[in-house]
N, C-alpha and C. Protein backbone atom coordinates (compact mmCIF):
# COMPACT_ATOMS: atom_id res chain seq x y z
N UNK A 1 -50.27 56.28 -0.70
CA UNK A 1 -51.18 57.38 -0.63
C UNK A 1 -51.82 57.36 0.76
N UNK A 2 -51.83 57.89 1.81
CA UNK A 2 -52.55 58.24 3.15
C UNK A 2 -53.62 58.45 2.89
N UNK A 3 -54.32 58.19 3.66
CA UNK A 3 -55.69 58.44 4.28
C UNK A 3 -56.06 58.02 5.32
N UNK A 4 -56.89 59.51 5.32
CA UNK A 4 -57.52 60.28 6.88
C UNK A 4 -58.75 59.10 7.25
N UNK A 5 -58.29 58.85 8.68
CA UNK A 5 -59.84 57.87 9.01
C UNK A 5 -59.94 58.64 10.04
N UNK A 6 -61.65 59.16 9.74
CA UNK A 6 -62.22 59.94 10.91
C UNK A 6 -63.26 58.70 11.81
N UNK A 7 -63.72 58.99 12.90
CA UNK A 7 -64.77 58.48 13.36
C UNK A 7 -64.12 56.62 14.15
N UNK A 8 -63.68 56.55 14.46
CA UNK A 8 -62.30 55.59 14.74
C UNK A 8 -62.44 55.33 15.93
N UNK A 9 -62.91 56.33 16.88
CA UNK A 9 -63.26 56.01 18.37
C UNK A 9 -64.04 55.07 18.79
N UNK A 10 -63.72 54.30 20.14
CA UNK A 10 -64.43 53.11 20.03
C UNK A 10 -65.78 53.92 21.04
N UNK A 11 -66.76 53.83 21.19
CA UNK A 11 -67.79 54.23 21.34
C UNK A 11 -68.31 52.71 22.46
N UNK A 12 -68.47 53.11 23.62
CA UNK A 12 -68.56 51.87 24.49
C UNK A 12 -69.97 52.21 24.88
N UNK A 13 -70.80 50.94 24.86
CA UNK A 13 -72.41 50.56 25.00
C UNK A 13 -72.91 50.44 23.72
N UNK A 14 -71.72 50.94 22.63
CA UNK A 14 -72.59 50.17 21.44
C UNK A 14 -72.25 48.63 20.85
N UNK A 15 -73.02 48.65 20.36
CA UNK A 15 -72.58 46.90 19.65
C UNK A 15 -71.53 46.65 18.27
N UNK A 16 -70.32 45.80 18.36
CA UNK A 16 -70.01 45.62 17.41
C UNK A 16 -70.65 45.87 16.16
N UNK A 17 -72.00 45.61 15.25
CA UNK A 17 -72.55 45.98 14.42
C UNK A 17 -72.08 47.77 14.40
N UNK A 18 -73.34 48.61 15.56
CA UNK A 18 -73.01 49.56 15.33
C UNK A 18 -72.05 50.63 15.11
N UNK A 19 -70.57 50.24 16.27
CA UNK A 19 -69.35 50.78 15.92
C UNK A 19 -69.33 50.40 14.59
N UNK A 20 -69.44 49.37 13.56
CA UNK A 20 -69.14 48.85 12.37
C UNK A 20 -69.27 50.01 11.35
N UNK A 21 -70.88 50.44 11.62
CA UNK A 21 -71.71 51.02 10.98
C UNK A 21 -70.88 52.84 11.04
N UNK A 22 -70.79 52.98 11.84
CA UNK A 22 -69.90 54.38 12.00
C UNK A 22 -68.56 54.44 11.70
N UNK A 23 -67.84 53.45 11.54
CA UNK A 23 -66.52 53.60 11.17
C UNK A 23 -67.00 53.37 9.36
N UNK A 24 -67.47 52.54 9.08
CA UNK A 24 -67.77 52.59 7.43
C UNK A 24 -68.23 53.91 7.18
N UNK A 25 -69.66 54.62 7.52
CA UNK A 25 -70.25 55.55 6.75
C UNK A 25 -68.83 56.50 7.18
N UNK A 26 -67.83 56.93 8.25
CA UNK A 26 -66.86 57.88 8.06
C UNK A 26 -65.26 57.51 7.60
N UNK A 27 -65.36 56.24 6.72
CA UNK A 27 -64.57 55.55 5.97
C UNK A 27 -64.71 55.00 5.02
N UNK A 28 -65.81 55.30 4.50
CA UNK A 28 -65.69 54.33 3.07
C UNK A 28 -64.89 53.84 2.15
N UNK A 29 -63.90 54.78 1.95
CA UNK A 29 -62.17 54.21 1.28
C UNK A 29 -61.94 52.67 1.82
N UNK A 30 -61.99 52.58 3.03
CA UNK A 30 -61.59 51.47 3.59
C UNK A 30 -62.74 50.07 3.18
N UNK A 31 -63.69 50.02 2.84
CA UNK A 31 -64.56 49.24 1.91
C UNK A 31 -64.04 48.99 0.70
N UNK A 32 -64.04 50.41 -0.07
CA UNK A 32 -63.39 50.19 -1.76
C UNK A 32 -61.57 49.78 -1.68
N UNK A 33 -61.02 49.68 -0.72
CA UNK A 33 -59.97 49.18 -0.62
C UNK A 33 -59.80 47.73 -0.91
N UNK A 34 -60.59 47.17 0.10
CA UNK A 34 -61.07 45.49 0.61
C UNK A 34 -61.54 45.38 -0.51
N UNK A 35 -62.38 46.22 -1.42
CA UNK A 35 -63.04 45.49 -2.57
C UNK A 35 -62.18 45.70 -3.69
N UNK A 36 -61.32 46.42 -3.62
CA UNK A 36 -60.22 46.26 -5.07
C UNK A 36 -59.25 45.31 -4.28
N UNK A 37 -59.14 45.21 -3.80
CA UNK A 37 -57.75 44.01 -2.97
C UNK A 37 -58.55 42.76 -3.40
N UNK A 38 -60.25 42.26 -3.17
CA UNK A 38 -60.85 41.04 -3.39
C UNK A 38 -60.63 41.21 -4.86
N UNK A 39 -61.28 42.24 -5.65
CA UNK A 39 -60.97 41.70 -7.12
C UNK A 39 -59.29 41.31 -7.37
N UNK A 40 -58.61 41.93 -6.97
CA UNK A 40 -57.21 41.47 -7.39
C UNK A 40 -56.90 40.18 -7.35
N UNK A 41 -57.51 39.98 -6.20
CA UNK A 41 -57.08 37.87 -5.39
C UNK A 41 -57.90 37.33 -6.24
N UNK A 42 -59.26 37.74 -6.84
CA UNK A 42 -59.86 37.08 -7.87
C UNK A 42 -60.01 36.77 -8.84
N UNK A 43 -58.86 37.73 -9.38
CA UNK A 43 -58.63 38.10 -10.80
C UNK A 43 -57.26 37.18 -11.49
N UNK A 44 -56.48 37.05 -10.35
CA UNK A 44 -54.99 36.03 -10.00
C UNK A 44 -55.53 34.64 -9.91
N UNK A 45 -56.78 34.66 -9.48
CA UNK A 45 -56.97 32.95 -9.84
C UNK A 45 -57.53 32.24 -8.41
N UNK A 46 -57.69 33.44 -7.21
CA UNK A 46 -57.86 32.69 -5.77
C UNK A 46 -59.37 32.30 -5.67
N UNK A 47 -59.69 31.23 -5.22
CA UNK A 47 -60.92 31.09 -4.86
C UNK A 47 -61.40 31.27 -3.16
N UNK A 48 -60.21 31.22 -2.58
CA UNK A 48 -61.29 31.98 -1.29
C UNK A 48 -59.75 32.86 -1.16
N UNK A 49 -60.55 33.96 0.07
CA UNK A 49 -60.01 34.91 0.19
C UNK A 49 -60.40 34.95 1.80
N UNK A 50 -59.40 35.45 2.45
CA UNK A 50 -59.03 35.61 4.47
C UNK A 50 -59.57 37.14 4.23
N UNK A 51 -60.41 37.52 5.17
CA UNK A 51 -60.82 38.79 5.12
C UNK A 51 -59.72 39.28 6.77
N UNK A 52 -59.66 38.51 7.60
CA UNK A 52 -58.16 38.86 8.14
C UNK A 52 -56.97 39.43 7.51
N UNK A 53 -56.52 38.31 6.29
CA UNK A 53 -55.48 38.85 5.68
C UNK A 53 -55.39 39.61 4.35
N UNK A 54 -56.85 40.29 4.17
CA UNK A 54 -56.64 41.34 3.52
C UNK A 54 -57.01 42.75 4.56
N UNK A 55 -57.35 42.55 6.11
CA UNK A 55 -57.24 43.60 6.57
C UNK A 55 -55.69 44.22 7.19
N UNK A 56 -54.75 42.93 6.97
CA UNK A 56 -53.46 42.74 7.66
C UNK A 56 -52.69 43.86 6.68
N UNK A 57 -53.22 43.34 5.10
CA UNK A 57 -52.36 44.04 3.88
C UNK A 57 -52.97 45.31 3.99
N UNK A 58 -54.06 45.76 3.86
CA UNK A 58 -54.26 46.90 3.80
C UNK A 58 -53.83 47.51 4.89
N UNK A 59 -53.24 47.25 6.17
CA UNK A 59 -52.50 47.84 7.33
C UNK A 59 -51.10 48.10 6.81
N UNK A 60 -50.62 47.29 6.03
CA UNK A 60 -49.36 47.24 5.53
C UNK A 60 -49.26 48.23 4.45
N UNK A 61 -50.52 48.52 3.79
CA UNK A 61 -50.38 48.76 2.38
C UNK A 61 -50.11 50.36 2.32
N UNK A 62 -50.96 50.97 3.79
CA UNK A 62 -50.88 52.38 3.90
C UNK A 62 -50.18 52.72 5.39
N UNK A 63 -49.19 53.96 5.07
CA UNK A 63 -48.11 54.35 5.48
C UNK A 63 -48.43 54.18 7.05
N UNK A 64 -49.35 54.85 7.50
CA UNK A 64 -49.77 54.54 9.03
C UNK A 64 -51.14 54.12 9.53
N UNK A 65 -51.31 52.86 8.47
CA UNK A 65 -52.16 52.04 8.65
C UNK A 65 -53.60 52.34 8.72
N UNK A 66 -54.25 51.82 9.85
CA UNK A 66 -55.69 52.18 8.96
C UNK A 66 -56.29 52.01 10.52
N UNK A 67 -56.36 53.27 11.48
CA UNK A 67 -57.04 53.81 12.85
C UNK A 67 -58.27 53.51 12.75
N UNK A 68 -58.38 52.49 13.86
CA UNK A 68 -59.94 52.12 14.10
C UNK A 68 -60.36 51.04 13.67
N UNK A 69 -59.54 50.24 12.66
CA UNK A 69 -59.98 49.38 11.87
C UNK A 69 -59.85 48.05 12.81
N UNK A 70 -60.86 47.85 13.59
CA UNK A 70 -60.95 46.80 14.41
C UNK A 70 -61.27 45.55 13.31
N UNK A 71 -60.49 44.16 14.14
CA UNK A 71 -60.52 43.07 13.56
C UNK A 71 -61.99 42.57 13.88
N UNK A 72 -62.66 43.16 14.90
CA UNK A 72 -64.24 42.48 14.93
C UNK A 72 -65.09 43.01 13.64
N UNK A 73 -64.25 43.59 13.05
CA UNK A 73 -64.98 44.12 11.49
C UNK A 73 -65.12 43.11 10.37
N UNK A 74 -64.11 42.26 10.71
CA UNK A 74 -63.79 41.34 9.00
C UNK A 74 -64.90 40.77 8.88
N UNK A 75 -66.02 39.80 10.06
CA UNK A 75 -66.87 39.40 9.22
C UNK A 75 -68.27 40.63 8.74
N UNK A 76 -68.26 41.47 9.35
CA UNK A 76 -68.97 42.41 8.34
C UNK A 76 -68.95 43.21 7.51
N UNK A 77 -67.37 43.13 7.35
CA UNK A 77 -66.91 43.51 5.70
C UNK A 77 -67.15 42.43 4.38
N UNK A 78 -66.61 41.33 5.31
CA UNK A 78 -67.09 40.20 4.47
C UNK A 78 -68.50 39.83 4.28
N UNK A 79 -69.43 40.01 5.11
CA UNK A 79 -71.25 40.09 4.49
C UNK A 79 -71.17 41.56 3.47
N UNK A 80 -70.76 42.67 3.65
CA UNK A 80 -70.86 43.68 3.20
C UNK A 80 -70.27 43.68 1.96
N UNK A 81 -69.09 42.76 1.72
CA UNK A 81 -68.94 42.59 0.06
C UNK A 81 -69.24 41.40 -0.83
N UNK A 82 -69.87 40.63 -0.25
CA UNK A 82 -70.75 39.66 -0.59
C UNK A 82 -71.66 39.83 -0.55
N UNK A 83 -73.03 40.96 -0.04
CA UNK A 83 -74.00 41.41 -0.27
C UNK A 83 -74.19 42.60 -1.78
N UNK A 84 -72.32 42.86 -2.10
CA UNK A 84 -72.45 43.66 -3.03
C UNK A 84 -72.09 43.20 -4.40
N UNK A 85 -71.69 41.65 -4.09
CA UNK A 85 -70.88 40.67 -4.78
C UNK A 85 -71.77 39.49 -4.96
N UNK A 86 -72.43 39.00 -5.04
CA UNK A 86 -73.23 37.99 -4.61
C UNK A 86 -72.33 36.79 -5.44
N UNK A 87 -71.54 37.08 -6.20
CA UNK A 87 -70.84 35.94 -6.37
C UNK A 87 -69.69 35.23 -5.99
N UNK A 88 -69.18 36.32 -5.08
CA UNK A 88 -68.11 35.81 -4.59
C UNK A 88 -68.37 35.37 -2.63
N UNK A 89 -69.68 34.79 -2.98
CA UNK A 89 -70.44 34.26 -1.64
C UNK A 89 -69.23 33.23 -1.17
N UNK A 90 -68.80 32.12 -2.28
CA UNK A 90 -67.94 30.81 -2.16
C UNK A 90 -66.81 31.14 -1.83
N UNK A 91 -66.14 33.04 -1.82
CA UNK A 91 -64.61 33.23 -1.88
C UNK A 91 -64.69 33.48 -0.05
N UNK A 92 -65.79 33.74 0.48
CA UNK A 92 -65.64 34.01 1.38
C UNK A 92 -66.06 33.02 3.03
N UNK A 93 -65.55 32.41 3.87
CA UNK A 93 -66.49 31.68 5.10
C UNK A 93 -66.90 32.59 5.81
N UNK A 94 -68.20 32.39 5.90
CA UNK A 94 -69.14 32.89 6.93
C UNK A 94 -69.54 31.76 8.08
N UNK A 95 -69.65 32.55 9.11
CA UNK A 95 -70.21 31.65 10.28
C UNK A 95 -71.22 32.10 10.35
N UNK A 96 -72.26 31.68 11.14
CA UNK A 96 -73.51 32.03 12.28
C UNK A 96 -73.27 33.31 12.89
N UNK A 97 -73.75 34.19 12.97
CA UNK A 97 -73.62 35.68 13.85
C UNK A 97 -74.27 34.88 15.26
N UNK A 98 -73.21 35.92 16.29
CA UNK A 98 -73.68 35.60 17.57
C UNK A 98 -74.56 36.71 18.71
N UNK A 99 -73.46 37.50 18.14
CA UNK A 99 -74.18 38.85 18.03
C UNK A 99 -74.67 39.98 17.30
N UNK A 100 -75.21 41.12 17.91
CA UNK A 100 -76.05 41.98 16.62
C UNK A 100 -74.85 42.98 16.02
């Protein structure tokens, strides 16, 4: 099934966070994706989960992939579904943020 990712442009002087913040609110599919892909790995029995290599599958998963979807995203997809998950805090490693 395709889908349209609007808002994808990289926007230079802003901060990783904020590009973050604009590609989610004009993608949200791409959230509920990552979060039915985590229940699946969780549901099969995985206890941690690569937020790399579920952004790799979901590149794979749709026909021409997923525009914009920068890899400086995974760890704030990964706070972002662990803030919505609070239990699957342990499926995921977090580091120290370095930046905003």
């Amino acid at each position: 099934m395709p889908i349209a990712v609007r808002g994808s442009h990289c926007t230079t002087g802003h901060t990783i966070t904020d590009q973050f913040r604009a590609f989610d609110a004009h993608n949200p599919h791409v959230y509920y994706a990552l979060e039915r892909m985590a229940v699946l790995r969780l549901a099969a029995g995985a206890t941690r989960i690569g937020m790399k290599d579920l952004f790799e599958d979901l590149r794979r998963e749709l026909p021409h992939g997923v525009a914009g979807l920068n890899n400086n995203f995974t760890a704030l997809y990964a706070r972002k579904l662990i803030d919505g998950h609070p239990r699957w805090a342990g499926a995921f490693e977090l580091r120290r943020r370095r930046a905003a």
